[in-house]
Protein backbone atom coordinates (compact mmCIF):
# COMPACT_ATOMS: atom_id res chain seq x y z
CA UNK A 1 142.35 94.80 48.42
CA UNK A 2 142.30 95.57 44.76
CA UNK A 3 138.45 96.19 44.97
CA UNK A 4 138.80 98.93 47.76
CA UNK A 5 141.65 100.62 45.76
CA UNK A 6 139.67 100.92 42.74
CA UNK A 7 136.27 102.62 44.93
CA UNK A 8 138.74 104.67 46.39
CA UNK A 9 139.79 105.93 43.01
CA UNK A 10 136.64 107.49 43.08
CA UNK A 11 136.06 108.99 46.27
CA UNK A 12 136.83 112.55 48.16
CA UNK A 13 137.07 114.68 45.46
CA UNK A 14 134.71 117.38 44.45
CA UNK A 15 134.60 116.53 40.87
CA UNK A 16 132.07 115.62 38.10
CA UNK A 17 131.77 111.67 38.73
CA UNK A 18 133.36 111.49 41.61
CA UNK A 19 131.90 109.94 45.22
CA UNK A 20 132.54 112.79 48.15
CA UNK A 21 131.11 113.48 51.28
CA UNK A 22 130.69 117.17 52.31
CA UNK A 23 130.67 118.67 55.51
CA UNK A 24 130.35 122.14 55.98
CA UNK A 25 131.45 124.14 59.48
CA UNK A 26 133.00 126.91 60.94
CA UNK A 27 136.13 125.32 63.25
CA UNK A 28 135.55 127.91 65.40
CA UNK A 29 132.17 127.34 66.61
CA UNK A 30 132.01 123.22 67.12
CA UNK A 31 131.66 121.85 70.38
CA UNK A 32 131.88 118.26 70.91
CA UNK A 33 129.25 117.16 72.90
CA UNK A 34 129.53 113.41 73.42
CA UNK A 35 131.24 113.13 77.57
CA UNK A 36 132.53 109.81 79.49
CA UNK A 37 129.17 108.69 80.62
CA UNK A 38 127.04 106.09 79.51
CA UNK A 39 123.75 107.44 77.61
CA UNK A 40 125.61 110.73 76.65
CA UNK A 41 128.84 109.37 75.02
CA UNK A 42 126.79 109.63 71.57
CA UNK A 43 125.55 113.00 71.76
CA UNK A 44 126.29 114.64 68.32
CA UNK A 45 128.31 117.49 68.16
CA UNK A 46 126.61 121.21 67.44
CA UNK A 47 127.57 123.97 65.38
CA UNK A 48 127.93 121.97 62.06
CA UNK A 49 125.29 123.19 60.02
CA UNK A 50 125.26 120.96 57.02
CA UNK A 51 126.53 117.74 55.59
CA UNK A 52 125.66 116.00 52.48
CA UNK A 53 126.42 112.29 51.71
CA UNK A 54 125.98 110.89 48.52
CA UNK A 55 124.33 113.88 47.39
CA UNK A 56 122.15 113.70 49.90
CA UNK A 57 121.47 116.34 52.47
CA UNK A 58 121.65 114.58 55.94
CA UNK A 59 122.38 117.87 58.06
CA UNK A 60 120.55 120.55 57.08
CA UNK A 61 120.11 123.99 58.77
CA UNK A 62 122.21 121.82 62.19
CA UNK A 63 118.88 119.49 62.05
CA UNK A 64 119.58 115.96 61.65
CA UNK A 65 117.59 114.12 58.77
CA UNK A 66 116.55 110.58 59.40
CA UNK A 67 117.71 109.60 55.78
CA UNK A 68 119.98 106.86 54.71
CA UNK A 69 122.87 107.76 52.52
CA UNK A 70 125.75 106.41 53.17
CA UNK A 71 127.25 103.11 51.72
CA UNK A 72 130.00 100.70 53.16
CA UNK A 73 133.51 99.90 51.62
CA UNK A 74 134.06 96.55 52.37
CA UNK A 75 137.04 94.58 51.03
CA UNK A 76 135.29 91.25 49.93
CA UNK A 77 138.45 90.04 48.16
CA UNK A 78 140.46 87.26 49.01
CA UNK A 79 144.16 87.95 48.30
C-alpha cells in the first residue's frame, strides 16, 4: 500500500512535476448518453470538449482520439 501512497503523492494537481488528468466541460451542457440496454450502455457522454491524460490530448474539439495515455495504479505490494 506504501507504493500507491507514494504515486499518489504525485497525482491531481496542476503543478510543475506533478501527474494530473484534465477534463474540461461546461456542467451545464453534458448529457450522459450510455441507457440500460445492451450495445448502448457504453455510449460516451457529449458535450465534453476536451480531456488530456498524461499530457496527452485524448478529447479534442468533443472528437475522441484513438491514443493511449493512461497508466494503471496497481498496488503490487505485499503488506
Amino acid at each position: 500500500m506504501n507504493h500507491v501512497k507514494e504515486v499518489l503523492k504525485k497525482r491531481g494537481r496542476l503543478q510543475e512535476g506533478a501527474v494530473a488528468d484534465i477534463t474540461i466541460f461546461n456542467p451545464e451542457s453534458v448529457t450522459d448518453n450510455a441507457i440500460a440496454k445492451i450495445g448502448e450502455n457504453s455510449l460516451p457522454s457529449t458535450g465534453i470538449p476536451y480531456v488530456i491524460v498524461n499530457e496527452k490530448v485524448v478529447v479534442d474539439d468533443s472528437k475522441i482520439q484513438r491514443i493511449p495515455a493512461g497508466v494503471a495504479i496497481r498496488n503490487t505490494s505485499t503488506d
